[in-house]
Protein backbone atom coordinates (compact mmCIF):
# COMPACT_ATOMS: atom_id res chain seq x y z
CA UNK A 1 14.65 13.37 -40.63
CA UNK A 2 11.23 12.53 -41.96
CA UNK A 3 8.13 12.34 -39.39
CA UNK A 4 4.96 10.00 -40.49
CA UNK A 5 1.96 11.09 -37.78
CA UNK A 6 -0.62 9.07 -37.35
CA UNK A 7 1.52 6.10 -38.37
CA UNK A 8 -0.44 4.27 -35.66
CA UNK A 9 -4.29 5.63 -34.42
CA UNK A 10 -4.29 6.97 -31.28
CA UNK A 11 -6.82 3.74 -30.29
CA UNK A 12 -3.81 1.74 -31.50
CA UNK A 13 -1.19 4.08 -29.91
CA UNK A 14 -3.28 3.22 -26.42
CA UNK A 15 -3.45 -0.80 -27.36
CA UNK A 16 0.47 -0.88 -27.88
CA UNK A 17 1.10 1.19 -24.48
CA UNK A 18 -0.94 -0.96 -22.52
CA UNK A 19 0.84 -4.39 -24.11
CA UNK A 20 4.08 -2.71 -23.56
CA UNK A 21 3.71 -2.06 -19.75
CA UNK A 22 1.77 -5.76 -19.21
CA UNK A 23 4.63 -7.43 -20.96
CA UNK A 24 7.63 -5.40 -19.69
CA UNK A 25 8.61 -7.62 -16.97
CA UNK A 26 8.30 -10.49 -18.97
CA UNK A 27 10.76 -9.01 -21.78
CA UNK A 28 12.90 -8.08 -18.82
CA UNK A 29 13.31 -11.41 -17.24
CA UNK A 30 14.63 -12.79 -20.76
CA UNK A 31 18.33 -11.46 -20.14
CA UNK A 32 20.50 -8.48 -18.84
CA UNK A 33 19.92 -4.72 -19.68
CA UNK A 34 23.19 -3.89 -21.64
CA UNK A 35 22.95 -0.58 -22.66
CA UNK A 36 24.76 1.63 -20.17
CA UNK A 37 22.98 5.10 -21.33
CA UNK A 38 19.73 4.63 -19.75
CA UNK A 39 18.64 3.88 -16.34
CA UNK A 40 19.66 0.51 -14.35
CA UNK A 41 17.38 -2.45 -15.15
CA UNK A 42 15.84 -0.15 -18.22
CA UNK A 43 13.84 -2.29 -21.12
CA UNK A 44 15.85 -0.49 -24.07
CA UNK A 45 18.84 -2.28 -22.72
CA UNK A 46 17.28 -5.55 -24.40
CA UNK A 47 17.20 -4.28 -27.62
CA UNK A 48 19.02 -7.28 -28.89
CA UNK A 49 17.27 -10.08 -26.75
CA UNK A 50 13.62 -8.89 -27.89
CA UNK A 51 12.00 -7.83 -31.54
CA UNK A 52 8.68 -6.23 -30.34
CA UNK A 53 7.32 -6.90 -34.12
CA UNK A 54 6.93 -10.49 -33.41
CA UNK A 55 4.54 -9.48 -30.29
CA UNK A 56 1.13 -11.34 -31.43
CA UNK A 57 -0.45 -7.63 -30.74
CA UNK A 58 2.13 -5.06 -31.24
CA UNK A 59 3.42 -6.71 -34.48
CA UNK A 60 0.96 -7.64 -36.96
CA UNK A 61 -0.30 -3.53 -36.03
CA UNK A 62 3.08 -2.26 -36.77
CA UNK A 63 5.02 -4.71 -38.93
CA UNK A 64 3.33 -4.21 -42.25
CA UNK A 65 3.40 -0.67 -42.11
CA UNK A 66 7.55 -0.57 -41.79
CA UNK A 67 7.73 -3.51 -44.23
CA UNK A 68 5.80 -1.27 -46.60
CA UNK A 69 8.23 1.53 -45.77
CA UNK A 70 11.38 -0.10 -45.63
CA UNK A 71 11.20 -3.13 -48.49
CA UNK A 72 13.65 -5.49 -48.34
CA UNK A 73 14.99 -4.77 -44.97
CA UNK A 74 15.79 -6.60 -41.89
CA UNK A 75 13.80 -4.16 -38.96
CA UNK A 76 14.84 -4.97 -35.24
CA UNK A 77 12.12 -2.77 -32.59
CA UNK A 78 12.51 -2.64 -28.97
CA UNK A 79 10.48 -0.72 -26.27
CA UNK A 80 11.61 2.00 -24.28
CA UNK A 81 9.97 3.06 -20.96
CA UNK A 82 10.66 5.80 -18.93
CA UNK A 83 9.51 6.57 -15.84
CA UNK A 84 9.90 9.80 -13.72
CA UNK A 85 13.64 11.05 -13.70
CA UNK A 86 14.64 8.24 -16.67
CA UNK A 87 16.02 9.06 -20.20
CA UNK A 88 18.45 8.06 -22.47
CA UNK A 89 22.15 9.99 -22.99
CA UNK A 90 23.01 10.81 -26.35
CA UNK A 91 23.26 7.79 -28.81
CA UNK A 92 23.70 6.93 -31.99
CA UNK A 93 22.52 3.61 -33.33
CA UNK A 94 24.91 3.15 -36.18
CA UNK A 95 27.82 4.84 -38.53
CA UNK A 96 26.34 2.75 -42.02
CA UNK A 97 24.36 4.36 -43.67
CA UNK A 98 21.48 2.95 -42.45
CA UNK A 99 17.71 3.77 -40.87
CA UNK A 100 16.53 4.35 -37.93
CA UNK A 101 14.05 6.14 -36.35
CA UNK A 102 11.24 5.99 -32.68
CA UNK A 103 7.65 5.59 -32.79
CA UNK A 104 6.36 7.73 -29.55
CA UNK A 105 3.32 6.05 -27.90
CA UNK A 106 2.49 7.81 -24.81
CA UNK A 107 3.77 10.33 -22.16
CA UNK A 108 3.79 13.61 -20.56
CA UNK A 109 2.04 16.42 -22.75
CA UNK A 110 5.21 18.25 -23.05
CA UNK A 111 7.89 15.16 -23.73
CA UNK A 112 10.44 16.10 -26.64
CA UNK A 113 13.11 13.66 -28.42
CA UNK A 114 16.31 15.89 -28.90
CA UNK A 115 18.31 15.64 -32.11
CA UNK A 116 21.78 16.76 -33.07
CA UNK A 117 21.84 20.19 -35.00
CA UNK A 118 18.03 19.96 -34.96
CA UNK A 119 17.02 20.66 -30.91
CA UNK A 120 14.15 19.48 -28.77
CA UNK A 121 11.21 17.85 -31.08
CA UNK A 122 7.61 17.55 -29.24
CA UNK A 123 6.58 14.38 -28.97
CA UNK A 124 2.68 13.16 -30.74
CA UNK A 125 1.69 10.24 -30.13
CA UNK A 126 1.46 7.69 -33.28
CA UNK A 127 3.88 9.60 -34.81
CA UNK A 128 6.81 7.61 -36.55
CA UNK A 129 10.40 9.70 -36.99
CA UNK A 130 13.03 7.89 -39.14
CA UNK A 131 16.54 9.49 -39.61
CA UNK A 132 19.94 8.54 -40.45
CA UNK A 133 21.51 5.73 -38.16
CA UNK A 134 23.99 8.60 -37.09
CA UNK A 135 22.02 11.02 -36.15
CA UNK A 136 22.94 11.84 -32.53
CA UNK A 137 19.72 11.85 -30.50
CA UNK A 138 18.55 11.61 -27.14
CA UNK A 139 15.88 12.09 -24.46
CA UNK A 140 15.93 14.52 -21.58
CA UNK A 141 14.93 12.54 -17.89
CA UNK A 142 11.14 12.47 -17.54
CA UNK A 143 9.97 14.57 -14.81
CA UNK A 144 6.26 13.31 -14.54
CA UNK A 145 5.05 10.22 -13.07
CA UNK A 146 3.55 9.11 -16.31
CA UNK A 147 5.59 6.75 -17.73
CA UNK A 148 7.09 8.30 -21.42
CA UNK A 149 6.44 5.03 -23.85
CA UNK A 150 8.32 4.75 -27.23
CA UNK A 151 9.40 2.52 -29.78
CA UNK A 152 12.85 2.58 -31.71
CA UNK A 153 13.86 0.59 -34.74
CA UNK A 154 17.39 -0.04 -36.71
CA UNK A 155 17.10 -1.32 -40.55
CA UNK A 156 19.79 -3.41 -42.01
CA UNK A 157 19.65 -4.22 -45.72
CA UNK A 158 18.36 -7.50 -46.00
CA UNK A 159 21.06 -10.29 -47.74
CA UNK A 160 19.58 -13.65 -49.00
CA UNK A 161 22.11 -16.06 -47.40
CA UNK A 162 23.17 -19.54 -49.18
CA UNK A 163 21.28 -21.52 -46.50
CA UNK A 164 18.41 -19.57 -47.27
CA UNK A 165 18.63 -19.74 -50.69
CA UNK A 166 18.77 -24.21 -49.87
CA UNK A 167 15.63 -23.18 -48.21
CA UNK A 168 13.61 -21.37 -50.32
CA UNK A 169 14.50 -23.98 -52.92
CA UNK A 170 13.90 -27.13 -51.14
CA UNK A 171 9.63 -25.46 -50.06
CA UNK A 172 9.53 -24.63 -53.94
């Protein structure tokens, strides 16, 4: 587990939170919440319907900086928002051996992410933690009525495809 702080500013940190909560009904509305280990209607459970990093504020702030980090790597980035008595259960994102890792924005003084063999891990905001995709993680309900804002992220190694191969070749 590797922790970057101050991967985003803490001006940024406040810029992202406040996109986040304007545009979380919005992400919402696009489809169902799938993901059965958070709360009912939660915005994590559109991880797959919604890559925050092509948000025309949140992504060209964040993008670079995990392009930089993770070359030649697909990066998928959803929101998570939890409000007072809201968490997650204990996940895993994948068994390949893959990254994967949460970008905390804003919350409670005290909030903690919880990792497998490792324990509770205070939360700063701007700070970026990337781990193994199967590293069993989690985060405890939220017992404030400030909303606990984070970011999570999966990499996939990136695979040039034949079609875009015909692509790239045809723009040339």
């Amino acid at each position: 587990m590797t922790d970057i702080e101050n991967f985003v500013s803490e001006t940024e940190a406040t810029l992202i939170r406040d996109c986040i909560l304007r545009d979380e009904a919005k992400i919402k509305a696009l489809g169902p919440d799938i993901y059965p280990g958070t709360s009912e209607d939660s915005l994590s459970g559109r991880w797959t319907i919604y890559n925050w990093l092509t948000h025309e504020t949140i992504g060209p702030i964040i993008k670079p900086r995990l392009t930089k980090l993770f070359p030649n790597k697909w990066i998928n980035m959803w929101a998570n928002v939890f409000r007072y008595n809201e968490g997650i259960k204990a996940h895993w994102h994948d068994l390949e051996e893959r990254v994967s890792g949460n970008l905390y924005i804003a919350g409670p003084e005290k909030s903690t992410t919880c990792y497998m063999g490792i324990g509770h891990v205070p939360n700063k905001a701007g700070c970026l933690t990337y781990f193994p995709s199967n590293l069993v993680h989690w985060v405890v309900p939220n017992l404030s009525d400030t909303p606990r804002v984070s970011m999570a992220f999966d990499t996939i190694e990136y695979q040039q495809s034949h079609v875009h191969l015909q692509l790239k070749t045809q723009d040339d």
